[in-house]
N, C-alpha and C. Protein backbone atom coordinates (compact mmCIF):
# COMPACT_ATOMS: atom_id res chain seq x y z
N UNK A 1 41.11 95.52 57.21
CA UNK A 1 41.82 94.99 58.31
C UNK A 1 40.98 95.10 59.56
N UNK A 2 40.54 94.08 60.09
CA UNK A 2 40.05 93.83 61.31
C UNK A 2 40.64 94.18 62.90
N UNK A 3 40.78 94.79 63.33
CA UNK A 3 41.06 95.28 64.94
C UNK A 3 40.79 94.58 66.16
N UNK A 4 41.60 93.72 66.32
CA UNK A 4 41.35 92.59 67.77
C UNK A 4 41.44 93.31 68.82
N UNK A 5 40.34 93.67 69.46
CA UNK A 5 40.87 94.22 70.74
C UNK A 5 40.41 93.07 71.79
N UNK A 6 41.08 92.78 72.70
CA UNK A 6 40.77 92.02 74.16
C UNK A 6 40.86 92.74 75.31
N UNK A 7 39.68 91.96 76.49
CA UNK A 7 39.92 92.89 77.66
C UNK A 7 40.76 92.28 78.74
N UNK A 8 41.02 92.69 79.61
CA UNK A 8 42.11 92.49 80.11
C UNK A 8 41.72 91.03 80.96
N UNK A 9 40.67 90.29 80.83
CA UNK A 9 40.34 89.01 81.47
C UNK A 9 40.56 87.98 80.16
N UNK A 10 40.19 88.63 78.94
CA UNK A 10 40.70 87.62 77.71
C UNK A 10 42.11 87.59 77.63
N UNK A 11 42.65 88.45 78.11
CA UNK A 11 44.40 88.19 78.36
C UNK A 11 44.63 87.04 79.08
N UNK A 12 44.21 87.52 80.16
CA UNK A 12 44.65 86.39 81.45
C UNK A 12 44.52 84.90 80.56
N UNK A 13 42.85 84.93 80.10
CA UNK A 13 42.24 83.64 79.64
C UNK A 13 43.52 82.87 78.54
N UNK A 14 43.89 84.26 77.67
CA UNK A 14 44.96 83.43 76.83
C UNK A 14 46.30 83.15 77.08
N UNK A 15 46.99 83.76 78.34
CA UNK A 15 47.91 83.50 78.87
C UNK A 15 47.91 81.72 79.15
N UNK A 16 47.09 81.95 80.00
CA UNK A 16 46.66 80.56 81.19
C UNK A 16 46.58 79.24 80.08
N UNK A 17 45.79 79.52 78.49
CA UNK A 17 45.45 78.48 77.61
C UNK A 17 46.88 78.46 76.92
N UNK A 18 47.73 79.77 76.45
CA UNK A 18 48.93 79.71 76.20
C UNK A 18 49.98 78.26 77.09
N UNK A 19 49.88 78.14 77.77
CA UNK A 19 50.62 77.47 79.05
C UNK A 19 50.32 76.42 79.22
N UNK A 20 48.81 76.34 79.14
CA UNK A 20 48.44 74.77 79.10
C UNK A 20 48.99 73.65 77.72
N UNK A 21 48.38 75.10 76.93
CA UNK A 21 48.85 74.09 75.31
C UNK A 21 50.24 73.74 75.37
N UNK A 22 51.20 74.95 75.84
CA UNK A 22 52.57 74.58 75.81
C UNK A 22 52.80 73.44 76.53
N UNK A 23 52.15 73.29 78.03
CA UNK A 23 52.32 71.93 78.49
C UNK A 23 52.31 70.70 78.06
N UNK A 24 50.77 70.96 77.54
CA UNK A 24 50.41 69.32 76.94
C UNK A 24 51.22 68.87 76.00
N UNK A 25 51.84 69.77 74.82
CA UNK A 25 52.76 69.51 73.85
C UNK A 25 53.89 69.06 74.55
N UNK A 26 54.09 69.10 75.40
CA UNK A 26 55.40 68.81 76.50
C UNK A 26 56.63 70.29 75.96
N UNK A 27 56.31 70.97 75.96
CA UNK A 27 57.14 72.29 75.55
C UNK A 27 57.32 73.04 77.12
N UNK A 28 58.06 73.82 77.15
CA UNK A 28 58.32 74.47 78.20
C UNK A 28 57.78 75.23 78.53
N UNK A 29 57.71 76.15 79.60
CA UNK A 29 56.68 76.94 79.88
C UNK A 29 57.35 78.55 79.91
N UNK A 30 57.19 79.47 78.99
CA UNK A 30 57.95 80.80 78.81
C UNK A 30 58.61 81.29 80.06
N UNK A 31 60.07 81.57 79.92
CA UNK A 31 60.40 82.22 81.16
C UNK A 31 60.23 83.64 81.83
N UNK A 32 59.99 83.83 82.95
CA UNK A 32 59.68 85.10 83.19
C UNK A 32 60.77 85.94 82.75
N UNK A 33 60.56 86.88 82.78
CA UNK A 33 61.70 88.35 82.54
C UNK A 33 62.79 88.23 83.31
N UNK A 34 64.26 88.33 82.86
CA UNK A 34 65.23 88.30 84.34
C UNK A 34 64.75 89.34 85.06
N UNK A 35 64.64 90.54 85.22
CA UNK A 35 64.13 90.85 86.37
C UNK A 35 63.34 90.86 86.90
N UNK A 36 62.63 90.17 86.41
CA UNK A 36 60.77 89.77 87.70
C UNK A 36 61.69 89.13 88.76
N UNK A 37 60.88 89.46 89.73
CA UNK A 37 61.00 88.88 91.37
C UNK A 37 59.90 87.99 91.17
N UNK A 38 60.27 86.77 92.24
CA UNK A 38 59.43 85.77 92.38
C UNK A 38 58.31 86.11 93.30
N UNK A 39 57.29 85.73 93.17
CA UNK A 39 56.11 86.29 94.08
C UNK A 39 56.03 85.79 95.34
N UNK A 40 56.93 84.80 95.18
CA UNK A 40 57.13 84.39 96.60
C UNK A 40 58.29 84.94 97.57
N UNK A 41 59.06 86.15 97.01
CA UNK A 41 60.15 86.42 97.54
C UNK A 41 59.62 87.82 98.11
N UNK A 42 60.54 87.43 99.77
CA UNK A 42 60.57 88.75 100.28
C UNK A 42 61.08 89.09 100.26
N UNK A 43 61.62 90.82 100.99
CA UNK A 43 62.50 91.86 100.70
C UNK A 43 63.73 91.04 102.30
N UNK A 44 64.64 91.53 101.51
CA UNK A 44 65.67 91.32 102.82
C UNK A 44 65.51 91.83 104.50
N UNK A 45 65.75 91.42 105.33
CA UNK A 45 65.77 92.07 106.57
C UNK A 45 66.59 93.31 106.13
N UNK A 46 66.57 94.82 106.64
CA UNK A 46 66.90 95.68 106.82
C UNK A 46 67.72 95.31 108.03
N UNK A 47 69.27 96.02 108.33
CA UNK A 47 69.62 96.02 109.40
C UNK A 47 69.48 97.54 110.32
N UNK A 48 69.32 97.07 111.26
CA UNK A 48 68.78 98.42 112.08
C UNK A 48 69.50 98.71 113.20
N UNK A 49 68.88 99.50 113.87
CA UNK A 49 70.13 100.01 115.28
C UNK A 49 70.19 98.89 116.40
N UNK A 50 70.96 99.06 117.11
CA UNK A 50 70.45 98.40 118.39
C UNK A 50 69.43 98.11 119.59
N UNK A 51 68.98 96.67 119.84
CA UNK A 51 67.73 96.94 120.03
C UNK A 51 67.95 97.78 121.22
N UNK A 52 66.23 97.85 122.17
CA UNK A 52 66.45 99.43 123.15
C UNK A 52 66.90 98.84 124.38
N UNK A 53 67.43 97.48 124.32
CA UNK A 53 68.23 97.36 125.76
C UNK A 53 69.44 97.49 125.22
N UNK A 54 70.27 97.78 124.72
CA UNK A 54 71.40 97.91 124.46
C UNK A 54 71.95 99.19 125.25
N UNK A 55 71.83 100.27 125.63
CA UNK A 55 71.85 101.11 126.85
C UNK A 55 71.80 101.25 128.00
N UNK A 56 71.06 99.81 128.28
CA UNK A 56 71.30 99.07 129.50
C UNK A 56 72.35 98.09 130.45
N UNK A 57 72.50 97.71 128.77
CA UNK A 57 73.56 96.57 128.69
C UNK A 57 74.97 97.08 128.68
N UNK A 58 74.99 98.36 127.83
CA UNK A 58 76.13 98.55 128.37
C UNK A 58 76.70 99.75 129.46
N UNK A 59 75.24 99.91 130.10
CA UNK A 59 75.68 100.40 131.31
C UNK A 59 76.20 99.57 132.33
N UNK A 60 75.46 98.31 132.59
CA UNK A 60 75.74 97.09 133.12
C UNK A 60 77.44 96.82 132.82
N UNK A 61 77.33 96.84 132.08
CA UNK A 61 79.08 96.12 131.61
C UNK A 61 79.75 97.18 132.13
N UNK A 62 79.88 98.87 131.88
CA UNK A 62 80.48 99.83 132.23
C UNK A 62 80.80 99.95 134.01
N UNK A 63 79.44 98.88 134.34
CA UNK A 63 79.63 98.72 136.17
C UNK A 63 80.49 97.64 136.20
N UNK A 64 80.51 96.74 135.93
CA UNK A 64 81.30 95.45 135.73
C UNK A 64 83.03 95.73 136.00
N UNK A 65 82.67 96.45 134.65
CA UNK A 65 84.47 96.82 134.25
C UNK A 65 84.71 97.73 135.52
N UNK A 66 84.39 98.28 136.14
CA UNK A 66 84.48 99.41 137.13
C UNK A 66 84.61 98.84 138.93
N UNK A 67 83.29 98.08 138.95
CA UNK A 67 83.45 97.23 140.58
C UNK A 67 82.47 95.91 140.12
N UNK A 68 83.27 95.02 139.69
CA UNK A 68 83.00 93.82 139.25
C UNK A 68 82.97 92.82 140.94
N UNK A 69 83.18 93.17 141.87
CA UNK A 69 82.73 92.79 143.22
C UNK A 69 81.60 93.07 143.74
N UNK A 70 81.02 94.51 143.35
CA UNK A 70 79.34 94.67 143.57
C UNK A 70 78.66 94.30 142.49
N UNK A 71 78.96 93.88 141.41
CA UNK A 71 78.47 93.88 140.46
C UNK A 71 77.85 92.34 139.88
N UNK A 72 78.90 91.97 140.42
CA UNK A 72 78.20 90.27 139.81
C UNK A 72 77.57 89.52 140.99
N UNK A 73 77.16 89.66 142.30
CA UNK A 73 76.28 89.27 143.02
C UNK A 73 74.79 89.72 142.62
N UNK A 74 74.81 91.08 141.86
CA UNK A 74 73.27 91.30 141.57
C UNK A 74 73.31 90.54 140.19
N UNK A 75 74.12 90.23 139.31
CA UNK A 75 74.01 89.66 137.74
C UNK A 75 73.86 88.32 138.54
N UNK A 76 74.57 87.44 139.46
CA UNK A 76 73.79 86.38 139.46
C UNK A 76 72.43 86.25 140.31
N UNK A 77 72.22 86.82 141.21
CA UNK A 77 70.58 87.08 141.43
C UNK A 77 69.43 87.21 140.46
N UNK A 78 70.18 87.83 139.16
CA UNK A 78 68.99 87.95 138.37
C UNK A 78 69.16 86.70 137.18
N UNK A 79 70.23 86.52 137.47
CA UNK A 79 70.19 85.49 136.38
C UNK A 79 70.78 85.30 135.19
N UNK A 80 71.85 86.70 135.12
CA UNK A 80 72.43 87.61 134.13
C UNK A 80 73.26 86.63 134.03
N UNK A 81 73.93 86.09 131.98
CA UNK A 81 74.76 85.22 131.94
C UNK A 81 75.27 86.37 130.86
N UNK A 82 76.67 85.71 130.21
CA UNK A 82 76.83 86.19 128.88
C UNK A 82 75.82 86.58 127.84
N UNK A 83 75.08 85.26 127.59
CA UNK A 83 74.00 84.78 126.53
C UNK A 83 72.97 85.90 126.32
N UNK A 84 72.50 86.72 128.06
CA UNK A 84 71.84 87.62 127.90
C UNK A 84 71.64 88.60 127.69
N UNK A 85 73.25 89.14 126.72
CA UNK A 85 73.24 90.56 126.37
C UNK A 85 73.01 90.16 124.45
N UNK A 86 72.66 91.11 123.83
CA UNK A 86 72.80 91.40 122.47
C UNK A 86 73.61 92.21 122.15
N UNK A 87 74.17 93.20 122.73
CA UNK A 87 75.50 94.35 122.01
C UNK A 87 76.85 93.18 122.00
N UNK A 88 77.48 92.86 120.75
CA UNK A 88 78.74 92.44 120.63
C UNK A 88 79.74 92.62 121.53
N UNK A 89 80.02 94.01 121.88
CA UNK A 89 81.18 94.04 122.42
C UNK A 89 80.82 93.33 123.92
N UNK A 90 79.44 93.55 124.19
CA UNK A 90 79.02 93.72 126.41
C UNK A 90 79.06 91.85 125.93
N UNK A 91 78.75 91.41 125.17
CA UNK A 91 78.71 89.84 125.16
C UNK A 91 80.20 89.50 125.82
N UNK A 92 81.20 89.59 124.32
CA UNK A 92 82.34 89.13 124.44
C UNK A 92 83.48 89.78 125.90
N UNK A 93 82.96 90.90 126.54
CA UNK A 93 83.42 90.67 127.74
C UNK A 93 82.72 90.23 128.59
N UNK A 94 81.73 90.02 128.93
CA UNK A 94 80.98 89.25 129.92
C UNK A 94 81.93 87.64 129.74
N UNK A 95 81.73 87.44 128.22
CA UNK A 95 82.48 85.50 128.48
C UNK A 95 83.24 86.05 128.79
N UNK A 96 84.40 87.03 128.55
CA UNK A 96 85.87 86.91 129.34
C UNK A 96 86.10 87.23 130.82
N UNK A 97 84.98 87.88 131.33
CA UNK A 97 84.59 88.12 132.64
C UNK A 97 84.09 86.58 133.70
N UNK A 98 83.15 86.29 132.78
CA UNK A 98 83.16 84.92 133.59
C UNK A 98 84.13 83.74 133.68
N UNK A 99 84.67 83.97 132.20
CA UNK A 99 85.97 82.76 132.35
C UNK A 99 87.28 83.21 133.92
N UNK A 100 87.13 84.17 133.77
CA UNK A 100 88.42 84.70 134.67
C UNK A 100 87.81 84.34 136.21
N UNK A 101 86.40 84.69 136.45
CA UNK A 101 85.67 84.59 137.61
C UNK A 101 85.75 82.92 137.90
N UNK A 102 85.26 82.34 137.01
CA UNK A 102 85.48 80.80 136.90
C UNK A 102 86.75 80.65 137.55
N UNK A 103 87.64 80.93 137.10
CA UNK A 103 89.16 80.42 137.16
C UNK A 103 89.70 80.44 138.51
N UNK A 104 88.96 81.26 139.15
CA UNK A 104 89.53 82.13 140.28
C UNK A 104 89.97 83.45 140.20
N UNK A 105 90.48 84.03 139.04
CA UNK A 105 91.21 85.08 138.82
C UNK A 105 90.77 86.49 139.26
N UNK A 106 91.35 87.59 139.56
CA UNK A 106 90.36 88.96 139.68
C UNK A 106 89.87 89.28 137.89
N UNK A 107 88.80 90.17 138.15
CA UNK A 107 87.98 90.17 136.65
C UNK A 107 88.41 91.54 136.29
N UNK A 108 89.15 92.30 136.99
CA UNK A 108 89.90 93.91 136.53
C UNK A 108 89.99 93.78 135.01
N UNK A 109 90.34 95.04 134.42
CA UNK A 109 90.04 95.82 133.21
C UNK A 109 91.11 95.35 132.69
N UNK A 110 92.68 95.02 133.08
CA UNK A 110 93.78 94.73 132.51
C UNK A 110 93.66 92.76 132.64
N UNK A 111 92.54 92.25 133.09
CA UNK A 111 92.94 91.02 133.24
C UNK A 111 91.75 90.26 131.72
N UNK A 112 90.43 90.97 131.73
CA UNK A 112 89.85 91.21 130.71
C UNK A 112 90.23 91.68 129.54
N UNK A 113 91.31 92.59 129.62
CA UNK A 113 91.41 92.70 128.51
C UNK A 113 92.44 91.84 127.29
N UNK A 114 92.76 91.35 128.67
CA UNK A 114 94.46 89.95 128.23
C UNK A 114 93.10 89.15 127.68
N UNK A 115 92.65 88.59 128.52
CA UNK A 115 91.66 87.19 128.42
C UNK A 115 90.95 87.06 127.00
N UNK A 116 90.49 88.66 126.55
CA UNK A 116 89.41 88.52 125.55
C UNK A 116 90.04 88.46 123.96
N UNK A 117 91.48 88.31 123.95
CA UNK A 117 92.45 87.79 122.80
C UNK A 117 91.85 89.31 121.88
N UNK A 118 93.02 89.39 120.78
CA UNK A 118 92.64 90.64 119.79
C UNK A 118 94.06 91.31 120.67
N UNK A 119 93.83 92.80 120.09
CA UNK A 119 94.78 93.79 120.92
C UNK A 119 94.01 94.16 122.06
N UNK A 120 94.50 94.38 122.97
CA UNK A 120 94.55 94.46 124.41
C UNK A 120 94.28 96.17 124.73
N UNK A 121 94.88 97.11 123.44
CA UNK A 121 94.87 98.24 123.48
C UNK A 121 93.22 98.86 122.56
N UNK A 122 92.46 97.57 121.89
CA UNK A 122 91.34 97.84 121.55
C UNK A 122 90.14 97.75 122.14
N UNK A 123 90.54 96.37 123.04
CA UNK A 123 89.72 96.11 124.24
C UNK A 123 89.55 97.41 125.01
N UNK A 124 90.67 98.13 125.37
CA UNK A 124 91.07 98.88 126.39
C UNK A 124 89.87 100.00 125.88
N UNK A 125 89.87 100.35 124.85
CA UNK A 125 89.54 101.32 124.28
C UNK A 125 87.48 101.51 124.30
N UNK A 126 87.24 100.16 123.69
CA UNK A 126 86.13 99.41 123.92
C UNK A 126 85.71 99.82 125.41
N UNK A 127 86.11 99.32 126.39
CA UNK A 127 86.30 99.58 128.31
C UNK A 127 86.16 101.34 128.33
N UNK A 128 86.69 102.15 127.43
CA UNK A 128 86.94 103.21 128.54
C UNK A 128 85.08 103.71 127.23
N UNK A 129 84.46 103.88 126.17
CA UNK A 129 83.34 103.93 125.77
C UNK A 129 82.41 103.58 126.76
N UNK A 130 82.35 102.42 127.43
CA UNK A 130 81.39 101.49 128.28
C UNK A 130 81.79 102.17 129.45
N UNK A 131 82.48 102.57 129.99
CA UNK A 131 82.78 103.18 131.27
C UNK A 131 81.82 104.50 131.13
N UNK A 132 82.15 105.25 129.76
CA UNK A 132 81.51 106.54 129.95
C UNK A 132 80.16 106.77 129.77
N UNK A 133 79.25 105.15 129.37
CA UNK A 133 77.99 104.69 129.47
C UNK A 133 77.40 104.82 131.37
N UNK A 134 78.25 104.40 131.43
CA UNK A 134 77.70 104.43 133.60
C UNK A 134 79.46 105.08 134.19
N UNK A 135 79.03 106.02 134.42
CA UNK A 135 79.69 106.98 134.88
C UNK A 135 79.85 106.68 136.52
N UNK A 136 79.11 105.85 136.89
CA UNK A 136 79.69 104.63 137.96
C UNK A 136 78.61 103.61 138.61
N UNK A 137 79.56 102.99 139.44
CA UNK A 137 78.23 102.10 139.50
C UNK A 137 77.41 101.65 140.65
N UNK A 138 76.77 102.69 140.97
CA UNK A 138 75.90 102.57 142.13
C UNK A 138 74.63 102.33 141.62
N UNK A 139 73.96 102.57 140.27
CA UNK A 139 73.18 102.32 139.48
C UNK A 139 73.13 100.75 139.12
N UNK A 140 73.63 100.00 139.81
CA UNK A 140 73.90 98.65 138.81
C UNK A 140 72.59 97.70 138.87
N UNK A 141 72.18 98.17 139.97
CA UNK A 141 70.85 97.14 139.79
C UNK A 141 69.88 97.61 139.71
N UNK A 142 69.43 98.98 138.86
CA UNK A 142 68.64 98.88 137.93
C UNK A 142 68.97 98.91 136.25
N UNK A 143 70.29 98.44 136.07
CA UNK A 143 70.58 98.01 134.97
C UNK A 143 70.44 96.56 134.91
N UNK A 144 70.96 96.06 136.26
CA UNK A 144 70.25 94.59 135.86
C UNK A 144 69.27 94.42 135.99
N UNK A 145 67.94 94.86 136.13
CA UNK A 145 66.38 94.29 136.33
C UNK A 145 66.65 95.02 134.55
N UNK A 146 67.20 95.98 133.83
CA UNK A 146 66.41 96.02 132.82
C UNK A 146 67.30 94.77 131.42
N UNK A 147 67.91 94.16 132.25
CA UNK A 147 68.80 93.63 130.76
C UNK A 147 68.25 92.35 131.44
N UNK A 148 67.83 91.84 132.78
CA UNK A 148 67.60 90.19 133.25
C UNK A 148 66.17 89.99 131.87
């Protein structure tokens, strides 16, 4: 009995001729293993913390909710819209902050928290977290140079 040994480039070689022959015969071409990954596939995004303005942002909002009269003359100086926060919650009150400002309305903590639909007592809850982010707001505009 004779002993075939091949090196690991006569593999490849007979793989590759394996595949061709199967082609030309019009035969299919062997399927990979179910669990091979495709070599073209990447790994999922990981989700991660919040990016590092998010501490900013919701110090900003914590001034807002607090004296939303000193507060949004420096957000529009810089340019500060909704759009420009990334933390969920500082987004969705900013739109309910500006809709009310729009309207005419005062932008207070009980008028925000009607506006931004959901319970009113979660909002509330949301507000008093962000409050204890800026403990007040004389700081507000260097929270807005870091979130503009």
């Amino acid at each position: 009995m004779n002993d075939l040994v091949l090196t690991p480039d006569e593999l490849a070689i007979g793989k590759r001729a394996q595949a061709a022959l199967l082609a030309s015969a019009g035969a299919a071409a062997p399927r990979p293993h179910p669990w091979a990954r495709p070599a073209t596939a990447k790994p999922a995004p990981v989700a991660g913390p919040l990016p590092p303005r998010a501490p900013s942002e919701r110090a900003l909002t914590g001034a807002l909710l607090q004296d939303a009269d000193a507060v949004w003359p420096l957000a529009d100086a810089a340019g500060i819209v909704a759009e420009s926060f990334t933390d969920p919650d500082c987004l969705k009150i900013w739109r309910a902050a500006a809709v009310l400002r729009h309207q005419g309305k005062p932008s207070d903590m009980v008028a925000i928290a009607e506006s931004m639909g959901g319970d009113a007592g979660d909002n509330v809850q949301i507000f008093s977290e962000l409050i204890e982010d800026c403990p007040t707001s004389a700081y507000a505009s260097r929270y807005v140079e870091q979130v503009a």
